[in-house]
N, C-alpha and C. Protein backbone atom coordinates (compact mmCIF):
# COMPACT_ATOMS: atom_id res chain seq x y z
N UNK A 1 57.43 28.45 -15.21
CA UNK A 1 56.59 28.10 -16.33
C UNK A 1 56.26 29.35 -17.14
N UNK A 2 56.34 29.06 -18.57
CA UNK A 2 56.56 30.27 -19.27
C UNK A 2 54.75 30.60 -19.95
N UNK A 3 54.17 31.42 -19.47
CA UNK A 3 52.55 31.86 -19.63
C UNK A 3 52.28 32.50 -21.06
N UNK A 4 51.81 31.60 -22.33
CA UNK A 4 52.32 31.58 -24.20
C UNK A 4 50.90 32.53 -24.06
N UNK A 5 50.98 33.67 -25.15
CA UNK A 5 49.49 34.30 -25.86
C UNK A 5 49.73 33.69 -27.26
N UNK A 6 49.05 34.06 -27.39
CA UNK A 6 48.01 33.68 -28.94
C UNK A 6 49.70 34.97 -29.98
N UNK A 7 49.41 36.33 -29.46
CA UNK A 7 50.03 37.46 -30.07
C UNK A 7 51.35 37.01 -30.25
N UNK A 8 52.16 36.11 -29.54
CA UNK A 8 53.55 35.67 -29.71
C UNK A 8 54.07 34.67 -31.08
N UNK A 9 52.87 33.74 -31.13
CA UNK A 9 52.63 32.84 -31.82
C UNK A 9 52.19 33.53 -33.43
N UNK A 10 51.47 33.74 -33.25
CA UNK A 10 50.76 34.85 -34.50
C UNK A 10 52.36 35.59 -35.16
N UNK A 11 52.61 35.92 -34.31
CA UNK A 11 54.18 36.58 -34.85
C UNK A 11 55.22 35.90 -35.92
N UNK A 12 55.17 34.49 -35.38
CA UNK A 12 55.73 33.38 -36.40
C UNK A 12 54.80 32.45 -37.18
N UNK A 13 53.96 33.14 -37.92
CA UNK A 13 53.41 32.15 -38.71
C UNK A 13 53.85 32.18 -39.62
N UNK A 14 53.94 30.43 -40.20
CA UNK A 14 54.58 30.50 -41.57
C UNK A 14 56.25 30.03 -41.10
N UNK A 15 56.39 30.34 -39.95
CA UNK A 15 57.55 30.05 -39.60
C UNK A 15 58.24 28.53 -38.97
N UNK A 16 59.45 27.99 -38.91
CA UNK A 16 59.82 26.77 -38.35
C UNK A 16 60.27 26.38 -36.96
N UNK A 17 59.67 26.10 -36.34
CA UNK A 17 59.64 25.16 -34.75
C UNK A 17 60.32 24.33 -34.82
N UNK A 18 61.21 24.52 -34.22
CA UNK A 18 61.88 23.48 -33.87
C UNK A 18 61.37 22.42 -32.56
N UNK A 19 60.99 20.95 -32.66
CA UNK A 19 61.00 20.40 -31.76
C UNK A 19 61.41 19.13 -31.48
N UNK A 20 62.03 19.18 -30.44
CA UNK A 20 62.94 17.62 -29.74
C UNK A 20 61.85 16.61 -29.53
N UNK A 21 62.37 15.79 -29.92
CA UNK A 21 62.06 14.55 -30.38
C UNK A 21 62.72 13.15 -30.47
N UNK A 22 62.98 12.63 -28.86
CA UNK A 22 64.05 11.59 -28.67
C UNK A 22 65.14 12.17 -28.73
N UNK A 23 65.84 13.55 -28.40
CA UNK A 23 66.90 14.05 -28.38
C UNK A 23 67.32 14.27 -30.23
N UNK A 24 66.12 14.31 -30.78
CA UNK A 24 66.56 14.82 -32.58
C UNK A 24 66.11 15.97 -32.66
N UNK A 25 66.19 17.71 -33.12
CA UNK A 25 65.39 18.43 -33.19
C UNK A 25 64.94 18.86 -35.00
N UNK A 26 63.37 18.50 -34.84
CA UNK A 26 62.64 18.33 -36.03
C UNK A 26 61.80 20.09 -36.03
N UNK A 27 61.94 19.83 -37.76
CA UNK A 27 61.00 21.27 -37.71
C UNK A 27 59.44 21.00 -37.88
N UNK A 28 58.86 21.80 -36.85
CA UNK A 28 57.39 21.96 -37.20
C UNK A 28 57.17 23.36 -37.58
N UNK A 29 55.91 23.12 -38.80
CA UNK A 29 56.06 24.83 -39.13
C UNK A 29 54.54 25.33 -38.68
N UNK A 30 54.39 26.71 -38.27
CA UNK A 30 53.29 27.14 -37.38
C UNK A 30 52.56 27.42 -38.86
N UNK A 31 51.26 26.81 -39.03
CA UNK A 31 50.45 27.26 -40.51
C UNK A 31 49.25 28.36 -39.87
N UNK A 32 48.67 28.16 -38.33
CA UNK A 32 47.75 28.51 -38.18
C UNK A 32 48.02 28.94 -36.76
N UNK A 33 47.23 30.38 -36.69
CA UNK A 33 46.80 30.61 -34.94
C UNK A 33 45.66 31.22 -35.17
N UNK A 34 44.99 31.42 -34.20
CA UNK A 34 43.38 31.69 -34.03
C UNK A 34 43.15 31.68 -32.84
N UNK A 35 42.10 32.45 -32.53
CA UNK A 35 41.54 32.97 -31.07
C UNK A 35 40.47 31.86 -31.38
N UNK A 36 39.84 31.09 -30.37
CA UNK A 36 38.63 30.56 -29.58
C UNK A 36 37.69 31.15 -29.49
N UNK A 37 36.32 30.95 -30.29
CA UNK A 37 35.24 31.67 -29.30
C UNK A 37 34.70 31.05 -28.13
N UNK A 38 34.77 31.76 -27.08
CA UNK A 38 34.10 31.02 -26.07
C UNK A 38 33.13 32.31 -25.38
N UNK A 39 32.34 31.37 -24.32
CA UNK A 39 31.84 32.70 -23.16
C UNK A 39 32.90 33.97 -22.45
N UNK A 40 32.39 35.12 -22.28
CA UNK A 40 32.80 35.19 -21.11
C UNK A 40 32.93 35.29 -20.05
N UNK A 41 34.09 35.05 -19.35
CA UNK A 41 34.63 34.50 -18.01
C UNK A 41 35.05 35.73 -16.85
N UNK A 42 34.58 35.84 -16.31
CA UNK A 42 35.23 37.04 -15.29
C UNK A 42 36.58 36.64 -14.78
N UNK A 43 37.60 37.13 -14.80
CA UNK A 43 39.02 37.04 -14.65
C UNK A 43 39.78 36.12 -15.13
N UNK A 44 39.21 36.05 -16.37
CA UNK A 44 40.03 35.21 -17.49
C UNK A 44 41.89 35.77 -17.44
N UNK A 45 42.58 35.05 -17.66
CA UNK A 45 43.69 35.64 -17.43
C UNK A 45 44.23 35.90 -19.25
N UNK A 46 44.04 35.52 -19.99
CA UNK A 46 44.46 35.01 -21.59
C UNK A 46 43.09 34.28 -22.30
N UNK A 47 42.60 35.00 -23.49
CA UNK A 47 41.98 34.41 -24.33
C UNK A 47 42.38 33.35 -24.70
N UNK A 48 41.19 32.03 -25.02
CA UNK A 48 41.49 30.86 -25.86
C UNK A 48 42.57 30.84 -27.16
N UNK A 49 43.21 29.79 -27.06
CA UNK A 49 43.72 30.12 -28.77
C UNK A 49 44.00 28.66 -29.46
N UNK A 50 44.21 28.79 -30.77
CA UNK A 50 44.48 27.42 -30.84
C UNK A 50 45.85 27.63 -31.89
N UNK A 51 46.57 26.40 -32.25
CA UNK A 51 47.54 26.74 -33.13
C UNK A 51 47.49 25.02 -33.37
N UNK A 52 47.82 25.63 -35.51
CA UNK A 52 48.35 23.96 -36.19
C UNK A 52 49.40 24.27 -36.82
N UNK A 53 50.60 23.11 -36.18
CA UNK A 53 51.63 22.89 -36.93
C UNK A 53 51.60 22.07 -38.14
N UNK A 54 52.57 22.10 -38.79
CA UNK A 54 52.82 20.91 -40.03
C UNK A 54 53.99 20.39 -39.72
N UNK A 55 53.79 19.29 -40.03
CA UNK A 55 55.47 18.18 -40.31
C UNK A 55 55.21 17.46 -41.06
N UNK A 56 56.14 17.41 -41.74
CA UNK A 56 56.44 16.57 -43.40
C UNK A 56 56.79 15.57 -43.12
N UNK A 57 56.44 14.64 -42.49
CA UNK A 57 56.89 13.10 -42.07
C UNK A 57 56.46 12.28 -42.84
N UNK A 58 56.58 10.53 -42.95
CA UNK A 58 55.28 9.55 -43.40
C UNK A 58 54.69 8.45 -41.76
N UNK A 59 55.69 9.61 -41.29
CA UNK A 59 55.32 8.76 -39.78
C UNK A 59 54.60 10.11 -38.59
N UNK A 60 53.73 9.15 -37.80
CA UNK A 60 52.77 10.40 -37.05
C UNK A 60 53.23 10.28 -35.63
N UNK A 61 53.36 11.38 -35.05
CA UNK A 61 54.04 11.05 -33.57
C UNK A 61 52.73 11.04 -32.62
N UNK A 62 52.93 10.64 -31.52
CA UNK A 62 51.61 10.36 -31.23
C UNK A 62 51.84 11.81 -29.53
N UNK A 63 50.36 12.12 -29.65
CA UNK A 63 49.82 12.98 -28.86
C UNK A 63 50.79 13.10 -27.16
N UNK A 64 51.39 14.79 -26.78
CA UNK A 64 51.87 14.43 -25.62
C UNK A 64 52.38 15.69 -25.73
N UNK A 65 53.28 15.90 -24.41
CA UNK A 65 53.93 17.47 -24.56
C UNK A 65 55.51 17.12 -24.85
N UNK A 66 55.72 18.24 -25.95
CA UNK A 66 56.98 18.41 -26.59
C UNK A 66 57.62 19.77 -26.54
N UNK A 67 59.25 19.09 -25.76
CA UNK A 67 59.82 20.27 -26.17
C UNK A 67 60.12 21.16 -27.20
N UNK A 68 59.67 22.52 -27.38
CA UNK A 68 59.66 22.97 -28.54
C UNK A 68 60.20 24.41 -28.50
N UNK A 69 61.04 25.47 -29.67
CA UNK A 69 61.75 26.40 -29.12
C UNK A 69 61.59 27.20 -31.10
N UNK A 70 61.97 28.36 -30.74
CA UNK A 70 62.06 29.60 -32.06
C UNK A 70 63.06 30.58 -31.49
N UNK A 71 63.28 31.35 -32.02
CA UNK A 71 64.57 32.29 -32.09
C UNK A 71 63.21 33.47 -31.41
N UNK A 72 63.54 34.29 -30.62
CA UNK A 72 62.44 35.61 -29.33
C UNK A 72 61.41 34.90 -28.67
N UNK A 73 60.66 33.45 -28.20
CA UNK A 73 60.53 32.80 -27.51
C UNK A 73 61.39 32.03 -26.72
N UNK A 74 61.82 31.22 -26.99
CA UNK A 74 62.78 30.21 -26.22
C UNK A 74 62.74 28.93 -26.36
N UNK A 75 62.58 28.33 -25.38
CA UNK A 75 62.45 27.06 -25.19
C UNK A 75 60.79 26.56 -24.15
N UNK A 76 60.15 25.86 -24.83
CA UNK A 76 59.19 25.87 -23.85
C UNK A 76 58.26 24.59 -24.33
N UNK A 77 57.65 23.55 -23.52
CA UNK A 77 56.94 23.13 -23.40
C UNK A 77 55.35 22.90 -24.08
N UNK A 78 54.81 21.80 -25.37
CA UNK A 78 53.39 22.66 -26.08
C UNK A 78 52.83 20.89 -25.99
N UNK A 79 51.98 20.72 -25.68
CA UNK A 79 51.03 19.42 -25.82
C UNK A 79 50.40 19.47 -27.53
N UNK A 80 50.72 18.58 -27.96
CA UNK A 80 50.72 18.40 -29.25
C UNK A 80 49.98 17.27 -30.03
N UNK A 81 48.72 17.69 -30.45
CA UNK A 81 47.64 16.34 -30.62
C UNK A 81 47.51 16.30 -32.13
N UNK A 82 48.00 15.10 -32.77
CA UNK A 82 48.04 14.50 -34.11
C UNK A 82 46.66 14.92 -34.83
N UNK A 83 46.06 15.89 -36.01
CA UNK A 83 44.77 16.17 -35.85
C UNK A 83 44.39 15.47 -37.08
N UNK A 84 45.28 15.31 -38.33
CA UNK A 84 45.01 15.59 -39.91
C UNK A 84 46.22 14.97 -40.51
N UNK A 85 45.80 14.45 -41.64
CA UNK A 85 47.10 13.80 -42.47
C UNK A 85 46.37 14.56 -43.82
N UNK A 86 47.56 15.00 -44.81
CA UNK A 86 47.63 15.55 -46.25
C UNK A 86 48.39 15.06 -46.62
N UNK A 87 48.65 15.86 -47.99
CA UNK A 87 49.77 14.75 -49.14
C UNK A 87 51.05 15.67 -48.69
N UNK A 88 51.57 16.67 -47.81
CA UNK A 88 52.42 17.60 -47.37
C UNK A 88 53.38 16.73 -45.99
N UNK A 89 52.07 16.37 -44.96
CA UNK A 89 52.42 15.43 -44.30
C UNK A 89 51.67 15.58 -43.12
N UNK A 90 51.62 15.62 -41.76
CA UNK A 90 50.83 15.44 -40.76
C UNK A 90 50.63 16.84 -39.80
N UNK A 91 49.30 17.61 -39.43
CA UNK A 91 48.92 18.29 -39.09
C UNK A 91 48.19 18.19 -37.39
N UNK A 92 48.91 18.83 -36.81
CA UNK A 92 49.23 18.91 -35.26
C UNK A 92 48.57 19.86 -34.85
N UNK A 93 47.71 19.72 -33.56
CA UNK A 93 47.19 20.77 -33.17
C UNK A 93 47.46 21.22 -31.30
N UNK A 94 47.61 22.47 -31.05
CA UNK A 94 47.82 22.77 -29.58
C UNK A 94 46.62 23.61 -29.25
N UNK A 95 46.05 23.69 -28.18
CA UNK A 95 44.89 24.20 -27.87
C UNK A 95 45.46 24.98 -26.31
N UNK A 96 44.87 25.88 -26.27
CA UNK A 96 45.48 26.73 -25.12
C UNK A 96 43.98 27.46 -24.62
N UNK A 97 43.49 27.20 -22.86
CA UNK A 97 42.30 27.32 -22.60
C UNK A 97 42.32 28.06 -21.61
């Protein structure tokens, strides 16, 4: 299991995700990353973070973990919760705790 920071993500913003989807691979694009405020924790291993994708769909996929991959990450695994609809198209959010 591959252990994601916030700093990896941050690296591709603005950038396109690819993610499988019934064996189709769709782009999601990373608009947002951000650190969490929370308490702190004595032996926290990784700060909170959160990240929102976009996809230009008129259809909303519904909440679950998706395979998802970029060119110096890989391939890896992101739970993906439907948050926001715009006139662009539907806004996805992953939360990492």
């Amino acid at each position: 299991m591959q252990f994601l920071r916030l700093d990896q993500f941050a690296a591709h913003l603005n950038e396109t995700f690819m993610v499988d989807i019934e064996n189709v691979r769709t782009p999601f694009v990373l608009v947002e990353a951000r650190p969490i405020q929370h308490q702190p924790i004595p032996g926290l291993v990784r700060e909170p973070f959160s990240l929102l994708f976009r996809h230009e769909a008129a259809v909303v996929f519904p909440q679950r973990i998706y395979t998802m991959s970029i060119d110096g990450m890989g391939e890896f695994g992101i739970f993906l919760v439907p948050i926001a609809r715009d006139r662009d198209g539907f806004i996805y959010q992953a939360v990492f705790n």
